[in-house]
Protein backbone atom coordinates (compact mmCIF):
# COMPACT_ATOMS: atom_id res chain seq x y z
CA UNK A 1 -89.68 15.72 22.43
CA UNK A 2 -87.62 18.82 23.78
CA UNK A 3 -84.11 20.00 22.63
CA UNK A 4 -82.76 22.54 25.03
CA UNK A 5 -80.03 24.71 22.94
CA UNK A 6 -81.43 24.81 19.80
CA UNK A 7 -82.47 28.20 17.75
CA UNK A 8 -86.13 26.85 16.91
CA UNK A 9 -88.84 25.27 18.65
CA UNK A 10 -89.41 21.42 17.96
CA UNK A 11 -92.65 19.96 16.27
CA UNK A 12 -94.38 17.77 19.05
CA UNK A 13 -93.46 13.95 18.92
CA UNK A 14 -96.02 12.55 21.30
CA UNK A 15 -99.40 12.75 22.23
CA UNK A 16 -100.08 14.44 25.74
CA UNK A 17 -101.77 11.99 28.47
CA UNK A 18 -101.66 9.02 25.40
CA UNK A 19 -103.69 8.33 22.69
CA UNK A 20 -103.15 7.22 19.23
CA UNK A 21 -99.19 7.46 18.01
CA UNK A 22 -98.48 10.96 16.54
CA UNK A 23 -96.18 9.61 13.56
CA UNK A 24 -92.90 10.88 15.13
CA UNK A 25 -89.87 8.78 15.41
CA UNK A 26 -85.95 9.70 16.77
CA UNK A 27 -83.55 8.07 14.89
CA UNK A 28 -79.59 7.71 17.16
CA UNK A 29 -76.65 7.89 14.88
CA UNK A 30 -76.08 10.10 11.87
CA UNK A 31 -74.54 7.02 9.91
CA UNK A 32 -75.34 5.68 6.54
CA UNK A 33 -77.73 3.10 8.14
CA UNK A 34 -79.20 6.15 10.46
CA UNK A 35 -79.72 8.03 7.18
CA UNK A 36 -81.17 5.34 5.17
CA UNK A 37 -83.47 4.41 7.85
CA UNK A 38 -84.46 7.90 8.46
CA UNK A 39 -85.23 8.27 4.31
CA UNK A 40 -87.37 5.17 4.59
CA UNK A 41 -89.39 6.68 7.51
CA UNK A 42 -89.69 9.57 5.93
CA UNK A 43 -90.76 8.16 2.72
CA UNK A 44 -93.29 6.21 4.76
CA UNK A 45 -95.47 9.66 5.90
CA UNK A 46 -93.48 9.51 9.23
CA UNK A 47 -91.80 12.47 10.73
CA UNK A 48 -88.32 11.60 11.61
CA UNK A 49 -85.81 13.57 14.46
CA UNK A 50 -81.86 12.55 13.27
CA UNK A 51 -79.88 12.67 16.01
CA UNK A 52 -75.75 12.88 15.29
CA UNK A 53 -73.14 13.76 18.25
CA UNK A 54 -70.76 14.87 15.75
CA UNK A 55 -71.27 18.31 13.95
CA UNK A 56 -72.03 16.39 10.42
CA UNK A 57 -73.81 13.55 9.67
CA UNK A 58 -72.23 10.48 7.44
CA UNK A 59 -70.98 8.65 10.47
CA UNK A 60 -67.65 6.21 9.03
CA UNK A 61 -69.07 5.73 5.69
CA UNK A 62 -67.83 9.83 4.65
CA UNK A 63 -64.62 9.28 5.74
CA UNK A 64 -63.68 6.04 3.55
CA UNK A 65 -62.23 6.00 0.34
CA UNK A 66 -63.25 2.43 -1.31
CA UNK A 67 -65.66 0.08 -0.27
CA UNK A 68 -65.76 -3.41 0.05
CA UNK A 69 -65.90 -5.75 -2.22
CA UNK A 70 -66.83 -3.69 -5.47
CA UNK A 71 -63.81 -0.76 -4.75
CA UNK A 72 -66.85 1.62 -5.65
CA UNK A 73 -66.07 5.25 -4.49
CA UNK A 74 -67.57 5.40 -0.79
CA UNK A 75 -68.33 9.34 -1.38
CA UNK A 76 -69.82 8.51 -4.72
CA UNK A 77 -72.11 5.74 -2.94
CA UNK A 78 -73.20 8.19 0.36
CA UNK A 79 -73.68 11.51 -1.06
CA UNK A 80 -76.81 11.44 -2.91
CA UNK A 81 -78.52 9.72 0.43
CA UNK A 82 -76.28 12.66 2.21
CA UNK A 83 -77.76 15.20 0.04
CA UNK A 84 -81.26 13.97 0.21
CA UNK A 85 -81.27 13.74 3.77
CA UNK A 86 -80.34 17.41 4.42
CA UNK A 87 -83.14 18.19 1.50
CA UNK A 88 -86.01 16.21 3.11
CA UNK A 89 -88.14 18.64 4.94
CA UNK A 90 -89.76 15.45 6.81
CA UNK A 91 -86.40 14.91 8.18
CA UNK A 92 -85.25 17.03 11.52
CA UNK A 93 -80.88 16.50 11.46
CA UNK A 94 -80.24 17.51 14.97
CA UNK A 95 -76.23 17.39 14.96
CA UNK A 96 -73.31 18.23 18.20
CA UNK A 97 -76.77 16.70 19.78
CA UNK A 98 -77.32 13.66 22.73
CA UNK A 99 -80.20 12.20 24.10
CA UNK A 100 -80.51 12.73 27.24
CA UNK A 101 -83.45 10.56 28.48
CA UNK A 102 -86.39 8.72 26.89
CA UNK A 103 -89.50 7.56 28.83
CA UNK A 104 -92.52 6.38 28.18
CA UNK A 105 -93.85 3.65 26.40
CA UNK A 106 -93.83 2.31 22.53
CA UNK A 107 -95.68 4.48 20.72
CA UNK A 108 -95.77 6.95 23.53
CA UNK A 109 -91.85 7.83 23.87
CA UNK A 110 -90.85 11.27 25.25
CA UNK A 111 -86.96 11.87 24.62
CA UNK A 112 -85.05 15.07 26.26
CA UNK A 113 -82.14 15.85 23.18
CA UNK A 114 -79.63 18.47 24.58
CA UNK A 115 -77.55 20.36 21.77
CA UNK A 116 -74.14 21.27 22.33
CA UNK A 117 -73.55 25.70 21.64
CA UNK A 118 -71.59 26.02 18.07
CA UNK A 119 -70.80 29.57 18.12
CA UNK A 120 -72.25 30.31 15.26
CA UNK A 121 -75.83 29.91 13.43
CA UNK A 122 -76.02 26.77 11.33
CA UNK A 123 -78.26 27.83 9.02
CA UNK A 124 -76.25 30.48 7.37
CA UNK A 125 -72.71 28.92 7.97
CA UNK A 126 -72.05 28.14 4.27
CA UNK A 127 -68.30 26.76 5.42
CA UNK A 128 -66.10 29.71 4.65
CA UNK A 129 -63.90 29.50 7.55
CA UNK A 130 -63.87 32.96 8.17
CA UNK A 131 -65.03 32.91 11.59
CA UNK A 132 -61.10 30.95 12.34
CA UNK A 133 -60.04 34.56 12.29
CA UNK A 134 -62.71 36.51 14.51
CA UNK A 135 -63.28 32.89 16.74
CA UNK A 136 -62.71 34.40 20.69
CA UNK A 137 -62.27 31.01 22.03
CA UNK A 138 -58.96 30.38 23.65
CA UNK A 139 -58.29 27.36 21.44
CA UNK A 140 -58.43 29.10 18.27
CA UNK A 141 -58.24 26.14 15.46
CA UNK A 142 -54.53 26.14 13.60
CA UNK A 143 -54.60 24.72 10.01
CA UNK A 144 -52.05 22.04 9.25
CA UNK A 145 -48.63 23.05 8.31
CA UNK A 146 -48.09 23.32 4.30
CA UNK A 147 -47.10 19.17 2.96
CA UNK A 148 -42.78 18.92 2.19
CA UNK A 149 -41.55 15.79 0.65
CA UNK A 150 -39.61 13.22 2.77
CA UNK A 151 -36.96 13.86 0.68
CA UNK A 152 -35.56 16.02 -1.96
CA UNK A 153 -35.76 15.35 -5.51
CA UNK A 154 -32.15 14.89 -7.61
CA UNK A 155 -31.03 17.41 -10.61
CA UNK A 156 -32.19 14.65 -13.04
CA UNK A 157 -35.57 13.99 -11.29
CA UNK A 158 -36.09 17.02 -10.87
CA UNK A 159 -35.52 18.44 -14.64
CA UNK A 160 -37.82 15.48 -15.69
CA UNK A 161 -40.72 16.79 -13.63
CA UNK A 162 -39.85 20.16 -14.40
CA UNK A 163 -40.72 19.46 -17.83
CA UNK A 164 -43.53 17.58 -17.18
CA UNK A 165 -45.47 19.86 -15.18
CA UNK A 166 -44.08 22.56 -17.34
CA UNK A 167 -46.31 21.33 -20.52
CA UNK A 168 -49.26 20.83 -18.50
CA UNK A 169 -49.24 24.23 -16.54
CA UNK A 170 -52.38 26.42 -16.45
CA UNK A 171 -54.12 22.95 -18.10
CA UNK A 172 -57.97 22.24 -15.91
CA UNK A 173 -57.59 19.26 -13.66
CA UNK A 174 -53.63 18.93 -14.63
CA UNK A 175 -53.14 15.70 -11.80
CA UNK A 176 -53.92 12.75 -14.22
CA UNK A 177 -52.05 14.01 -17.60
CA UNK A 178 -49.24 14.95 -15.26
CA UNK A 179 -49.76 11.15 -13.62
CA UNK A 180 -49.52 9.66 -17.05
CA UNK A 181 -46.40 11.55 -18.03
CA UNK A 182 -44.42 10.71 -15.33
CA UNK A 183 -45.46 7.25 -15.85
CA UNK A 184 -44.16 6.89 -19.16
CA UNK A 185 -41.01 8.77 -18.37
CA UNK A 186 -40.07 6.87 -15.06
CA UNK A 187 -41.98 3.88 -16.18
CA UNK A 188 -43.69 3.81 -13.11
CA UNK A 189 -45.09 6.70 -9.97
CA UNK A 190 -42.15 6.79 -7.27
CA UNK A 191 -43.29 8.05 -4.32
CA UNK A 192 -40.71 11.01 -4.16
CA UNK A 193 -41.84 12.05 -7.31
CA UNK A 194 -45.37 12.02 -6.36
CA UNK A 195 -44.34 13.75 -2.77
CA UNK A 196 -42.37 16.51 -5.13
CA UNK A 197 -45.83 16.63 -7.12
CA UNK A 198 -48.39 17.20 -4.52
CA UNK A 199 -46.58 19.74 -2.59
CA UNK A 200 -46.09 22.16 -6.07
CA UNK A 201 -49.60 21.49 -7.40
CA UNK A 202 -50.88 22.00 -3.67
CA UNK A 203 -53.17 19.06 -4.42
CA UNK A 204 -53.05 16.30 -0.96
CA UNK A 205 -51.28 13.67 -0.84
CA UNK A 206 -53.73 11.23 -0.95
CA UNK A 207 -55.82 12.50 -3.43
CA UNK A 208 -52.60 12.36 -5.71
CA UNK A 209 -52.17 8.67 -3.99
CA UNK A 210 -56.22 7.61 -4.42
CA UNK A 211 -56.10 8.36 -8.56
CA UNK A 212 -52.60 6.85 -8.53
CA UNK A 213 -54.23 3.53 -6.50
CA UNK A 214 -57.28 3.89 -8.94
CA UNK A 215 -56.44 3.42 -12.83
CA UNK A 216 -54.73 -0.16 -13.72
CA UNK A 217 -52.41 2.42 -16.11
CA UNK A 218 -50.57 3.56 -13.38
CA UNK A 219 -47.98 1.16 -11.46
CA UNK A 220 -46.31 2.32 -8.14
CA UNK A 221 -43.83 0.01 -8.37
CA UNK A 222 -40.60 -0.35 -10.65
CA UNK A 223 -41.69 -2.53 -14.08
CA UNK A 224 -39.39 -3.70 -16.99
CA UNK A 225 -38.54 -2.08 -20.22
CA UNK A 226 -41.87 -4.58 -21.68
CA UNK A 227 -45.29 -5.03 -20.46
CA UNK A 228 -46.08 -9.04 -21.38
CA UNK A 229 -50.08 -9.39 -20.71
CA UNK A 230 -51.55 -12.93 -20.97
CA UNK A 231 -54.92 -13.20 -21.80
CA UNK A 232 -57.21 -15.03 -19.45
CA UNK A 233 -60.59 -14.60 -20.43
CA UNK A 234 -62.60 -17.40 -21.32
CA UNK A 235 -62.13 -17.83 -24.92
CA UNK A 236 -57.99 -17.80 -24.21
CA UNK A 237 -58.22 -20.08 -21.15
CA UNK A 238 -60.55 -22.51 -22.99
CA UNK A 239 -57.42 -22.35 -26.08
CA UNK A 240 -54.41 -22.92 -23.45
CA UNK A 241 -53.89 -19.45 -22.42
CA UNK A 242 -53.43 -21.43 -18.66
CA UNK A 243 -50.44 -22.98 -20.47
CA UNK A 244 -49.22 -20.68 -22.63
CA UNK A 245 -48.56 -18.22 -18.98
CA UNK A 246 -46.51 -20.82 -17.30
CA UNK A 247 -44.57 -21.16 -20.41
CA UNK A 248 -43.88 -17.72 -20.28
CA UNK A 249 -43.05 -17.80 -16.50
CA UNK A 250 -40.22 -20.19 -17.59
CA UNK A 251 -39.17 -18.22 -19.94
CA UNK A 252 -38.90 -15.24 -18.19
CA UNK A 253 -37.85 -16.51 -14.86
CA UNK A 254 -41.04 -14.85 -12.87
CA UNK A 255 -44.65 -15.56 -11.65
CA UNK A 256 -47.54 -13.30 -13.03
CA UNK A 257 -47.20 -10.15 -11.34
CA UNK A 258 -43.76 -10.11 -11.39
CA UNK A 259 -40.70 -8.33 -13.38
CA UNK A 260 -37.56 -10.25 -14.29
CA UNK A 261 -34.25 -9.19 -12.59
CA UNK A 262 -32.61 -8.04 -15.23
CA UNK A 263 -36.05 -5.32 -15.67
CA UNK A 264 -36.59 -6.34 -19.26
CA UNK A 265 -39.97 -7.95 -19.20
CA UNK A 266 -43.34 -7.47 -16.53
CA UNK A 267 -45.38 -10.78 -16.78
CA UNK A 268 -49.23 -9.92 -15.79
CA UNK A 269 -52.35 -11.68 -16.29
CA UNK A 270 -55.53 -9.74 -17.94
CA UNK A 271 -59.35 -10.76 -18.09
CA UNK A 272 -59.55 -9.69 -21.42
CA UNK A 273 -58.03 -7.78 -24.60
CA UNK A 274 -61.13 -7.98 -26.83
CA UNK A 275 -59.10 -10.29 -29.08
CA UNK A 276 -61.68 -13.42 -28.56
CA UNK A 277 -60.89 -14.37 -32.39
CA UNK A 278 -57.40 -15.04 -31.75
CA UNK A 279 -57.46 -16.96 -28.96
CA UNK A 280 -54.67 -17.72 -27.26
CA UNK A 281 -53.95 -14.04 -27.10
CA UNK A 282 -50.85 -12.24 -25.87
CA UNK A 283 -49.88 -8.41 -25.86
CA UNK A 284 -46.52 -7.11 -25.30
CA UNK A 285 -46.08 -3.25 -25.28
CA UNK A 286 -49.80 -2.98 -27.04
CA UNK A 287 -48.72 -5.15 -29.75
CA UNK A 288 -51.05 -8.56 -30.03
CA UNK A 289 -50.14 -11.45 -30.97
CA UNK A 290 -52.76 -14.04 -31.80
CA UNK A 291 -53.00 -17.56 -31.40
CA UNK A 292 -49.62 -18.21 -30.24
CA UNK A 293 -48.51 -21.71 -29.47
CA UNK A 294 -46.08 -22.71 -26.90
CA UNK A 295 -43.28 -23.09 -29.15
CA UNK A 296 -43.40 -19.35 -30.25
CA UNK A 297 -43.33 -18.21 -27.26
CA UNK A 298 -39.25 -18.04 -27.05
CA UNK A 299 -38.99 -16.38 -30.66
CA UNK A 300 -41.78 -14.01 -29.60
CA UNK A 301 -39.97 -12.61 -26.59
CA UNK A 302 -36.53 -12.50 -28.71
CA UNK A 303 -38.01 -9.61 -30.75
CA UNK A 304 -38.23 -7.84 -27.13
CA UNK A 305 -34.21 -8.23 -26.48
């Protein structure tokens, strides 16, 4: 193998004039299935050339935020194998890198790997950004402009989150008390308020958005005055808890999921409330009640007036 560009001189990956394999493989694609593969050849005693066109490896994978179908954290999931990787001193990352031919035969490849210039030495680049200012390119890179809200918030919005972010200020890792607040004050996150919110804690909007997304706690959408949760784990659905919800969607006027017109009650379903006892179980507001039957239902939700 030969890389033209690059600061050191490559290990040999084939034999001259044949012979026995020497042990060397080139693996195309810095992805999570090029680094996985090139861990396993690694781990197998093989020496292993990662080749990425793009200056990091991770391929689609790093740039995700859930995955499907757990909703695990994609960056939680890739950067141990990321980290690994770059640790492995079996594993060559050649990245801004193409092949440019392979001949040969299996077992007997020879590939030509051109790297692109970076301008600066990759090995001691620890990501400062400091080279932005001395860079004599033309195109020097411009950082985004600073976030601003779509819109502005009112006075009374605006005191409220005032307050909040008042009681929380010099706190470590502020976002989520500050998220919790808010949604006990507004009774749910409205965008503008989270807009308003990112652009004074300087925190992105999608980070803000991604823990917002993340906790069942925190509802981006308007709910009523009362939280009704039905209970549909086993124990309540084997009890009636199936029938016990659509009485309460009569009552209420609203499918699971949904909050009445008049924003007094939000009907949702839950897997379980660790009530198994008191089957079927119901929770308004954190309050349980326990083996309710249907006729209760309409003095139950009088209390709630």
């Amino acid at each position: 193998m030969t890389r033209r560009g690059s600061d050191t001189p490559p290990a040999p990956a084939t034999a001259k004039g044949g012979g026995a394999p020497l042990g060397s493989v080139l693996v195309c694609g810095g992805g999570v299935a090029g680094i996985q593969a090139s861990l396993d050849l690694s781990a197998a005693g093989f020496r292993v050339f990662l080749v990425e066109e793009s200056p990091t490896i991770g391929g689609g994978m790093a740039r995700l935020d859930k995955t499907f179908p757990t909703g695990d954290c994609a960056t939680c999931i890739i950067s141990p194998k990321l980290v690994e990787c770059m640790r492995d001193y079996n594993i060559d990352v050649l990245t801004m890198a193409d092949v440019a031919s392979l001949s040969g035969e299996a077992g007997h490849f020879t590939a030509e790997v051109r790297k692109r210039p970076r301008g600066v030495v990759s090995s001691k680049c620890t990501g400062c950004g400091d080279c932005w200012q001395a860079c004599p390119v033309r195109n020097v890179p411009q950082p985004p402009p600073p976030f601003r809200p779509a819109r502005s918030l009112d006075p009374d919005e605006r005191a409220r989150v005032d307050g909040i972010l008042a009681r929380h200020q010099g706190e470590p890792g502020p976002l989520i008390p500050i998220l919790q607040d808010i949604n006990d004050e507004f009774r749910y996150l409205p965008r503008a308020v989270l807009e308003n919110v990112s652009a004074r804690l300087e925190i992105p909007l999608a980070e803000v958005l991604r823990v917002a997304s993340f906790y069942n706690a925190f509802s981006l959408e308007p709910v009523g005055r009362h939280i009704v949760e039905v209970c549909l784990g086993t124990a309540c659905f084997v009890r009636g808890s199936g029938l016990l919800l659509e009485r309460l969607e009569g009552e209420i006027g609203v499918r699971a999921g949904g909050t009445d017109p008049r924003g007094r009650f939000t009907l949702r379903t839950v897997r379980c409330i660790g009530c198994c006892a008191l089957a079927p179980a119901v929770r308004i507001d954190g309050v349980t009640f326990g083996k309710v039957p249907l006729d209760r239902v309409t003095d139950i939700l009088g209390r709630y007036a």
